[in-house]
PDB file of N, CA and C in Angstrom:
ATOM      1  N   UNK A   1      98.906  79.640  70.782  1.00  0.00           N
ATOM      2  CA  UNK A   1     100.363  79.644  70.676  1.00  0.00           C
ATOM      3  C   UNK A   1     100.971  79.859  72.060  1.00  0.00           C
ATOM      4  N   UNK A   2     102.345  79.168  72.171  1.00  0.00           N
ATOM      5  CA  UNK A   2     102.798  79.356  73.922  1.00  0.00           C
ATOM      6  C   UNK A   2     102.985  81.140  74.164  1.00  0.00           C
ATOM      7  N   UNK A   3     103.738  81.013  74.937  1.00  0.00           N
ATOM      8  CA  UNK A   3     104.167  82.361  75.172  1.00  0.00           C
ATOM      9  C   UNK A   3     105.610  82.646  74.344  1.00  0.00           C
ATOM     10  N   UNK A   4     106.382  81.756  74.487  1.00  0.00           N
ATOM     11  CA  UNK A   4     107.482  82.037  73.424  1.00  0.00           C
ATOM     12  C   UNK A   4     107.234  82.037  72.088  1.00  0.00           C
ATOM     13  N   UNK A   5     106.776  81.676  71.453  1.00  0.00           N
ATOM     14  CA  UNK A   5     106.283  81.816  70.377  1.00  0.00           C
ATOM     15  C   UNK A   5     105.150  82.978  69.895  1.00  0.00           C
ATOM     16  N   UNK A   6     104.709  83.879  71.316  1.00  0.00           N
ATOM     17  CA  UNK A   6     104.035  85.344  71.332  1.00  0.00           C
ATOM     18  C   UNK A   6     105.123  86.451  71.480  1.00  0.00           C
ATOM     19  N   UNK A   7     106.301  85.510  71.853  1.00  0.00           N
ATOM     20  CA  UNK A   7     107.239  86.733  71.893  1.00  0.00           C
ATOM     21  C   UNK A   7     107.399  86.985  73.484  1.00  0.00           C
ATOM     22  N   UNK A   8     106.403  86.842  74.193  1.00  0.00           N
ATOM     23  CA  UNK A   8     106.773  86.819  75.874  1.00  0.00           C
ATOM     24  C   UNK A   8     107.358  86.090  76.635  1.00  0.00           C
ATOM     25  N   UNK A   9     108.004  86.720  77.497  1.00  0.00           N
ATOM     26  CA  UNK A   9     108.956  86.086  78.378  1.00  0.00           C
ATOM     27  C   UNK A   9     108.308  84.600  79.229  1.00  0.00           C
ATOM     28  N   UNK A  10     109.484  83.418  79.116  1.00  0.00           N
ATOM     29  CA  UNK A  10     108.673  82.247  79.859  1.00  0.00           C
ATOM     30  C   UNK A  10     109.149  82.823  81.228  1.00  0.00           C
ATOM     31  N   UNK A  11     108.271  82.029  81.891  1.00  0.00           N
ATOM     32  CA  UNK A  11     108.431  81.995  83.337  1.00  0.00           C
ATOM     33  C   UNK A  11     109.402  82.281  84.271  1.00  0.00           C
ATOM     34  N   UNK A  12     110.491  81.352  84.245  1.00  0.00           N
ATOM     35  CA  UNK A  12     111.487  82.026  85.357  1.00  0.00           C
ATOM     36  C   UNK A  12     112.746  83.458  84.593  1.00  0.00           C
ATOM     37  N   UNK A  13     112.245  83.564  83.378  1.00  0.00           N
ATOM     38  CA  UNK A  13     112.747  85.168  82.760  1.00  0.00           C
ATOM     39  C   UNK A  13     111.801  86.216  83.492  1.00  0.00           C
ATOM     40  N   UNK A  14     110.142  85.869  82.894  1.00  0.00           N
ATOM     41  CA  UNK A  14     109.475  86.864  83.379  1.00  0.00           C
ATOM     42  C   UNK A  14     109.371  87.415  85.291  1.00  0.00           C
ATOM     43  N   UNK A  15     110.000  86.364  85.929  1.00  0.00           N
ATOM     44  CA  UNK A  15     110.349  86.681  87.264  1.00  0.00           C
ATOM     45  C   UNK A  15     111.272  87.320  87.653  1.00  0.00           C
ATOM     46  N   UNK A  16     112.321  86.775  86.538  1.00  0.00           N
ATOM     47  CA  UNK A  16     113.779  87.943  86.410  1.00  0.00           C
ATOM     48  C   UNK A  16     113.557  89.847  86.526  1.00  0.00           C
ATOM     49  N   UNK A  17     112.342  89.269  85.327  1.00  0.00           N
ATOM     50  CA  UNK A  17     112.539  90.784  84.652  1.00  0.00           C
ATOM     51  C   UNK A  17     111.190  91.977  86.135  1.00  0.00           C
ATOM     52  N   UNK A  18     110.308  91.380  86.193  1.00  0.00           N
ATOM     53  CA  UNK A  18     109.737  91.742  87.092  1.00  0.00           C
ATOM     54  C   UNK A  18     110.474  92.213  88.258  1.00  0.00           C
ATOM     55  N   UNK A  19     111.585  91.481  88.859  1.00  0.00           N
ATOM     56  CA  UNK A  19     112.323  91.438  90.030  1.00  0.00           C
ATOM     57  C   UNK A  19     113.390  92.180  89.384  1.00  0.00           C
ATOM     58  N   UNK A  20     113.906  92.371  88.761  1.00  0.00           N
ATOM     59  CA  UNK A  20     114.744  93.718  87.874  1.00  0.00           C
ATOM     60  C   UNK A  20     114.019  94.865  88.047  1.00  0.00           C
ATOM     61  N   UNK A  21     112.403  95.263  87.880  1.00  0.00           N
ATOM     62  CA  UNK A  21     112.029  96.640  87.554  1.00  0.00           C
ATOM     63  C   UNK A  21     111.281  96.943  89.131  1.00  0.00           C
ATOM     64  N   UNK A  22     111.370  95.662  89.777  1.00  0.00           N
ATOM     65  CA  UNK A  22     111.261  95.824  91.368  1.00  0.00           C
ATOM     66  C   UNK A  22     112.004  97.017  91.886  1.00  0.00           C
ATOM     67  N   UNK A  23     113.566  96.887  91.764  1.00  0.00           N
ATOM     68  CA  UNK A  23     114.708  97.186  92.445  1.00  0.00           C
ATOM     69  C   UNK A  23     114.707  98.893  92.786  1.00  0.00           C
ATOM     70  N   UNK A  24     114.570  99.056  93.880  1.00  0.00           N
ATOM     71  CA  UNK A  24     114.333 100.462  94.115  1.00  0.00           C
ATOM     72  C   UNK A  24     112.899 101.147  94.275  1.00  0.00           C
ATOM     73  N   UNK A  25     112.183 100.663  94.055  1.00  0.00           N
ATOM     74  CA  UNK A  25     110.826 100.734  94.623  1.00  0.00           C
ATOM     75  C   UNK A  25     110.474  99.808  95.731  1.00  0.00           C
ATOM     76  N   UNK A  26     110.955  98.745  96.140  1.00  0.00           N
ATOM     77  CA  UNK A  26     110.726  97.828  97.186  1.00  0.00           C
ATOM     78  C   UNK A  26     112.392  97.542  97.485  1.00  0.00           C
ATOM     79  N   UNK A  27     112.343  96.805  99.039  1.00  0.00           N
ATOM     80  CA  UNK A  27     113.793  96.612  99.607  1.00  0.00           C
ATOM     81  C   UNK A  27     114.318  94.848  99.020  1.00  0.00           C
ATOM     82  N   UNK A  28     115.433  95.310  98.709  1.00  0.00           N
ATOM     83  CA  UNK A  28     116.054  93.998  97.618  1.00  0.00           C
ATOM     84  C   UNK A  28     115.743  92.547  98.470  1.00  0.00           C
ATOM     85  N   UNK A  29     115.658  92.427  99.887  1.00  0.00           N
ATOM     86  CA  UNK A  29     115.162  91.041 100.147  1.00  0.00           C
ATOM     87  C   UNK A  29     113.700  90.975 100.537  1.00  0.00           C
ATOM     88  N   UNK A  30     112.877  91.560 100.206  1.00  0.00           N
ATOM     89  CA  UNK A  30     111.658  91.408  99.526  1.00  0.00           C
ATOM     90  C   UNK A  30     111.801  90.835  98.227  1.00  0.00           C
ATOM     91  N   UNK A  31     112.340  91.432  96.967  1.00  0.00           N
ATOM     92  CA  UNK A  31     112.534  91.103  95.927  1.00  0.00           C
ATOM     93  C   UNK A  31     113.311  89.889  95.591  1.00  0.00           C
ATOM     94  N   UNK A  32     113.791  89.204  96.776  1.00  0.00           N
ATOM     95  CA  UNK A  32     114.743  88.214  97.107  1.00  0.00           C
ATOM     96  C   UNK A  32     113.423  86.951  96.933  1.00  0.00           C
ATOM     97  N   UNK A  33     112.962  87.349  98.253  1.00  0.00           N
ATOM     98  CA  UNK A  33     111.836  86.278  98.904  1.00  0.00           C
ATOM     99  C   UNK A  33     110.911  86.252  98.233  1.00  0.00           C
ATOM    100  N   UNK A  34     110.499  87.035  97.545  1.00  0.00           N
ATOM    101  CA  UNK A  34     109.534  86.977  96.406  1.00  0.00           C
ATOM    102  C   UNK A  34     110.054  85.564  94.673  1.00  0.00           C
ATOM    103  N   UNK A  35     110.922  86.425  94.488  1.00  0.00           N
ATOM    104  CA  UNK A  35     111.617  85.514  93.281  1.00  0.00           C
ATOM    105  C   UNK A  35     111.638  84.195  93.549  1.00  0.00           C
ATOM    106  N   UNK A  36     112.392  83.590  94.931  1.00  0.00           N
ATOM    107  CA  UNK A  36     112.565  82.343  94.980  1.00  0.00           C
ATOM    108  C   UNK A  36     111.587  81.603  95.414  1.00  0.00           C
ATOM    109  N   UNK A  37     109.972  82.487  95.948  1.00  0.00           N
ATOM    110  CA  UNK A  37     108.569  81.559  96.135  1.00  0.00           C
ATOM    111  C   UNK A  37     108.433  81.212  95.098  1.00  0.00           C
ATOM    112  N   UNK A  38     108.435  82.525  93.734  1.00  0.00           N
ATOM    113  CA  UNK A  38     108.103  81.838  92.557  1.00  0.00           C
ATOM    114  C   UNK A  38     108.859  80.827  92.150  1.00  0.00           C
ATOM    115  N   UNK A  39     110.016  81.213  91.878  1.00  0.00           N
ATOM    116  CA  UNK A  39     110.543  79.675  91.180  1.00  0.00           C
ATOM    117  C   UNK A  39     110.346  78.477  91.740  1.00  0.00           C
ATOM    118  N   UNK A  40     110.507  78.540  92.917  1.00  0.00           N
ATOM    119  CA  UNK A  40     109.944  77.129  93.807  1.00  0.00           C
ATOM    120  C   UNK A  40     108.641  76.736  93.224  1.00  0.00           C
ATOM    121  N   UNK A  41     107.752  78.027  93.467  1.00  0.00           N
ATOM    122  CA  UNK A  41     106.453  77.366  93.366  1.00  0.00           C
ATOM    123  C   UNK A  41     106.731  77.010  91.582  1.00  0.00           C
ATOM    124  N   UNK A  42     106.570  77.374  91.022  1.00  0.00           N
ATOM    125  CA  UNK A  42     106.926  77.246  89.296  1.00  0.00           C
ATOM    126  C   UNK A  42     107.865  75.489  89.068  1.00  0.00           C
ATOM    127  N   UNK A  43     108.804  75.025  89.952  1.00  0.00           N
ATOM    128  CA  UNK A  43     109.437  74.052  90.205  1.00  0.00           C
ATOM    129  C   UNK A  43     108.659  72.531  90.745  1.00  0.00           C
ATOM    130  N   UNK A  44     107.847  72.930  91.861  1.00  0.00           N
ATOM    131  CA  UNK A  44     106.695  72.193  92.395  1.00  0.00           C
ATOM    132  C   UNK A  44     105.432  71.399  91.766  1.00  0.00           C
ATOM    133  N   UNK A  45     105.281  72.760  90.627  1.00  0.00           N
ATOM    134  CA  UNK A  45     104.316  72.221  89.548  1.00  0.00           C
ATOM    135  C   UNK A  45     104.540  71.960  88.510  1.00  0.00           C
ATOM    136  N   UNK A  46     105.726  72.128  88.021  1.00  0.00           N
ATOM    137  CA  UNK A  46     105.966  71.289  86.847  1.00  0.00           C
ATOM    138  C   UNK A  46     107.256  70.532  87.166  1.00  0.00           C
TER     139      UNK A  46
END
C-alpha cells in the first residue's frame, strides 16, 4: 500500500513537517537549504 493510504505523510508534507520540528534546534537557513535540496531533488526524479 502507498504511503497515503498507510496514513503517512507524502513527500513534500513529510519535508514540511520534518523542517517544522527542525526549527530551533538548527539555524532556520539550514532548514531553508535543506528543504529546497529535497524538493528539487524529489522534482528531478519524478
Amino acid at each position: 500500500a502507498s504511503r497515503a493510504v498507510r496514513g503517512e505523510p507524502v513527500f513534500p508534507y513529510l519535508s514540511a513537517l520534518c523542517a517544522a520540528e527542525s526549527i530551533g534546534k538548527i539555524p532556520e537557513s539550514l532548514i531553508v537549504v535543506r528543504l529546497f535540496d529535497e524538493i528539487r531533488t524529489f522534482f528531478e526524479r519524478n
